[in-house]
N, C-alpha and C. Protein backbone atom coordinates (compact mmCIF):
# COMPACT_ATOMS: atom_id res chain seq x y z
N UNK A 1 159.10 -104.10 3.42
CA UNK A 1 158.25 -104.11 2.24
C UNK A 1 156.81 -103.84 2.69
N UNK A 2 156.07 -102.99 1.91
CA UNK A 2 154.76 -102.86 2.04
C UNK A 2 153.79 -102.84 1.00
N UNK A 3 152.63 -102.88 0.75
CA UNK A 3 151.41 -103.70 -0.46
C UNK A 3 150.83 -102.52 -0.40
N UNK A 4 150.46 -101.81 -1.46
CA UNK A 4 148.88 -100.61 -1.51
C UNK A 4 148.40 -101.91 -2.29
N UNK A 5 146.74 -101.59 -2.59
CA UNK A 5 146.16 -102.08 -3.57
C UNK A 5 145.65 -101.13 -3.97
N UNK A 6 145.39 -100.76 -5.45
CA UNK A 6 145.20 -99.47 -6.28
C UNK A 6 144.39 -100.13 -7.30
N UNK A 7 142.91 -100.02 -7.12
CA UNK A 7 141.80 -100.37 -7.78
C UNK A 7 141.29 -99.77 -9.17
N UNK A 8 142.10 -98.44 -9.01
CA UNK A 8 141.62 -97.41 -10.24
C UNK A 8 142.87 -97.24 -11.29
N UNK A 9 144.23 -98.07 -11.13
CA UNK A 9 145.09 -98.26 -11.86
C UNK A 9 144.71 -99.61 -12.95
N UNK A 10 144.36 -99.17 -14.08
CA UNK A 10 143.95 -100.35 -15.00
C UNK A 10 144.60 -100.69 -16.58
N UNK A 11 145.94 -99.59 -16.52
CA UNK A 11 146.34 -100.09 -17.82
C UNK A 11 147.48 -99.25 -17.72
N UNK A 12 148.96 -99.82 -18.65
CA UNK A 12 150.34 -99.81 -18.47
C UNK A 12 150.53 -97.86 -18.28
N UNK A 13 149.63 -97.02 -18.87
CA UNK A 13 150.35 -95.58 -18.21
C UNK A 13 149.58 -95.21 -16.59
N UNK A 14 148.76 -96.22 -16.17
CA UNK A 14 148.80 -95.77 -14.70
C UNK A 14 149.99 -96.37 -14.01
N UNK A 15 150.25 -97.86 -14.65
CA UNK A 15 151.68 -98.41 -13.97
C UNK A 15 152.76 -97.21 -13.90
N UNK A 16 152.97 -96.89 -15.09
CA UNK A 16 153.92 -95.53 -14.95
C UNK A 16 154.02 -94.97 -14.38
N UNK A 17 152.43 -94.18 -14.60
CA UNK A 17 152.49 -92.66 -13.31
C UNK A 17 152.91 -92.72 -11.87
N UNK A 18 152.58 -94.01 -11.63
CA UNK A 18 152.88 -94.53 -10.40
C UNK A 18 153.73 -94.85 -10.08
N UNK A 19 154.62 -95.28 -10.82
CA UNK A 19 155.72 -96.13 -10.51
C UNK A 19 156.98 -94.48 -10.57
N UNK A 20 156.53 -93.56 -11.34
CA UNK A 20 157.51 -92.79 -11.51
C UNK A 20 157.19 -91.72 -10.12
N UNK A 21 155.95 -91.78 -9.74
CA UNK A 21 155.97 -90.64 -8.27
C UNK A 21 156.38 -91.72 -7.07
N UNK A 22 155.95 -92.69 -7.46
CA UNK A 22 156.93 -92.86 -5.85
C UNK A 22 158.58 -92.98 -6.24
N UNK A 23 159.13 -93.36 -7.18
CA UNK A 23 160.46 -93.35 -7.56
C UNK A 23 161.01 -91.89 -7.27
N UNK A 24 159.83 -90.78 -7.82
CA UNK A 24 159.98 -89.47 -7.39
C UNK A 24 161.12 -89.28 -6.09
N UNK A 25 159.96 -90.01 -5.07
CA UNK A 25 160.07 -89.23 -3.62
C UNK A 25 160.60 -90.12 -3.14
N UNK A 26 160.88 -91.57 -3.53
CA UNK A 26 162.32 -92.43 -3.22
C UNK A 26 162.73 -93.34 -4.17
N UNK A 27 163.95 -92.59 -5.13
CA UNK A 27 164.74 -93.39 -5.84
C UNK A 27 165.41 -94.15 -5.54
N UNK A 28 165.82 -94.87 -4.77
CA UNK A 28 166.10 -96.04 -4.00
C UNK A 28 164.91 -97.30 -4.00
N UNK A 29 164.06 -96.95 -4.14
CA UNK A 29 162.86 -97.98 -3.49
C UNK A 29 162.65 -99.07 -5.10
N UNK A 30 162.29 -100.14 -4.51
CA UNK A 30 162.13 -101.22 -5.62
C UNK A 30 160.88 -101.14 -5.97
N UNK A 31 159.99 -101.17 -6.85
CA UNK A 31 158.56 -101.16 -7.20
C UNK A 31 158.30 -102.19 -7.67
N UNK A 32 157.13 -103.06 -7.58
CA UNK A 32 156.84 -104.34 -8.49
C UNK A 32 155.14 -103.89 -8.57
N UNK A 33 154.67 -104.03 -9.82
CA UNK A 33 153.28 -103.47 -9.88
C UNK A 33 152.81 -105.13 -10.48
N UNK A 34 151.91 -105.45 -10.45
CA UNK A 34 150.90 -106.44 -10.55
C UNK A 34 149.41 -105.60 -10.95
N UNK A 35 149.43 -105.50 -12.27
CA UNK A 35 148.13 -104.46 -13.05
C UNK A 35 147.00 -105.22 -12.92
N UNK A 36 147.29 -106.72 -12.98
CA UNK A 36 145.91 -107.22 -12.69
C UNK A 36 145.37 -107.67 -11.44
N UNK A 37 146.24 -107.43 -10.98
CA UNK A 37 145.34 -107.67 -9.18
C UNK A 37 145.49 -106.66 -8.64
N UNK A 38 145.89 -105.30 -9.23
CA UNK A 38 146.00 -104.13 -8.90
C UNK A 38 146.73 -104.25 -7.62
N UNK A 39 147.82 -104.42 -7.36
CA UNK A 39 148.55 -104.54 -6.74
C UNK A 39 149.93 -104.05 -6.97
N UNK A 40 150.44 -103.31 -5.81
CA UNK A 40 151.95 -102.45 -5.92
C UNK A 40 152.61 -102.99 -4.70
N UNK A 41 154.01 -103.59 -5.12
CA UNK A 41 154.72 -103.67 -3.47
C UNK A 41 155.81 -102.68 -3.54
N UNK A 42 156.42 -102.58 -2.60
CA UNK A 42 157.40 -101.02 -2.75
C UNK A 42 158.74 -101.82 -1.60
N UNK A 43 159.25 -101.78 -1.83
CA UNK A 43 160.53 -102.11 -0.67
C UNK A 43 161.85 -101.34 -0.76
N UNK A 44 162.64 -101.26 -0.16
CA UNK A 44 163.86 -100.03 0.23
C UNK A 44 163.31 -98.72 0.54
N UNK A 45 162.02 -98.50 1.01
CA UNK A 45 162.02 -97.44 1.33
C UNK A 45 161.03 -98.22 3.05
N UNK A 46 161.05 -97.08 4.04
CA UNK A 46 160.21 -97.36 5.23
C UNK A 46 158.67 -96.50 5.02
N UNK A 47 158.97 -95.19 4.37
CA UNK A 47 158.02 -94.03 4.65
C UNK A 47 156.55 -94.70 3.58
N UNK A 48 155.73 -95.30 4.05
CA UNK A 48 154.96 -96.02 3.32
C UNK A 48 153.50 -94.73 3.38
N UNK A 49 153.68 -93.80 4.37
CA UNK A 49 152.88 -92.55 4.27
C UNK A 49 153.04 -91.90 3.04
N UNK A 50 154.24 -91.36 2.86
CA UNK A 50 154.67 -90.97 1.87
C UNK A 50 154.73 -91.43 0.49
N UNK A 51 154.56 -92.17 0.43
CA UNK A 51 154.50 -93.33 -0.79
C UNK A 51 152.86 -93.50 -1.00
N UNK A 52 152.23 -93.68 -0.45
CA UNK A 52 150.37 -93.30 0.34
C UNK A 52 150.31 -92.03 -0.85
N UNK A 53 150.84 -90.83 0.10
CA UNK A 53 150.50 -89.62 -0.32
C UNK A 53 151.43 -89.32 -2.34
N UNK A 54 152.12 -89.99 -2.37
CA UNK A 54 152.65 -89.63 -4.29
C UNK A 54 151.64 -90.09 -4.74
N UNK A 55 151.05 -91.93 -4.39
CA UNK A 55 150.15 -92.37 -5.30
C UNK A 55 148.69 -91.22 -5.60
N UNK A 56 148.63 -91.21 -4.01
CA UNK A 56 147.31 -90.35 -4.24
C UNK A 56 147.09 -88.56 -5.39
N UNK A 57 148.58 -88.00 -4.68
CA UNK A 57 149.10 -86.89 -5.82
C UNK A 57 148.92 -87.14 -7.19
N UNK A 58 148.95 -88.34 -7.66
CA UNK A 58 149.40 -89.07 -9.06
C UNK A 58 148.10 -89.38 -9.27
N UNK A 59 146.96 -89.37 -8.60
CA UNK A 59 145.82 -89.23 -9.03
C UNK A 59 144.67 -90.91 -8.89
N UNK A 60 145.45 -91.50 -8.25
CA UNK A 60 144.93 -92.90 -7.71
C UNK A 60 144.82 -92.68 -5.93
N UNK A 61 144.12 -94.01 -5.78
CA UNK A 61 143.52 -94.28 -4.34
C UNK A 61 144.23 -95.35 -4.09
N UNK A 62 145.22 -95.01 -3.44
CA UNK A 62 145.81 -96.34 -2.51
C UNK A 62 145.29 -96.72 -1.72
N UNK A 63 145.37 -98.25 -0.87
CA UNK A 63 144.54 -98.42 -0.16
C UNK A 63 145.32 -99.71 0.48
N UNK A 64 146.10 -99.88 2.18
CA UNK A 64 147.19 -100.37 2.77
C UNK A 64 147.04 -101.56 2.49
N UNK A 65 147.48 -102.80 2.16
CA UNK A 65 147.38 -103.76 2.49
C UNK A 65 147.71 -104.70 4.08
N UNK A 66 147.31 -105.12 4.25
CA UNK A 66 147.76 -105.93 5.73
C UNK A 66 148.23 -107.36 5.60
């Protein structure tokens, strides 16, 4: 499992957009979005680059959590 925090996602159609490009590029992967702490966790997938690079495609700034 891995955390972006996505600061510029602020209301239920950025949850979407988001939730549907990384589902994109792994339909397998579990998504849990948290809109108010701007927070996304992603698990069943490893490629957390890739998941990096949809959000950003999709027009937000991910940003890793640790």
């Amino acid at each position: 499992m891995f955390e972006f925090e996505v600061n510029d996602m602020t209301c239920g159609h950025c949850v979407n957009t988001i939730t549907k490009a990384i589902q994109d590029i792994a339909p397998s992967a579990s998504v849990e979005v948290d809109p108010g702490k701007h927070l996304i966790r992603i698990s069943g997938t490893s490629d957390s680059d890739g998941v990096a690079k949809a959000i950003r495609d999709a027009g937000y700034t991910p940003v890793t959590k640790t």
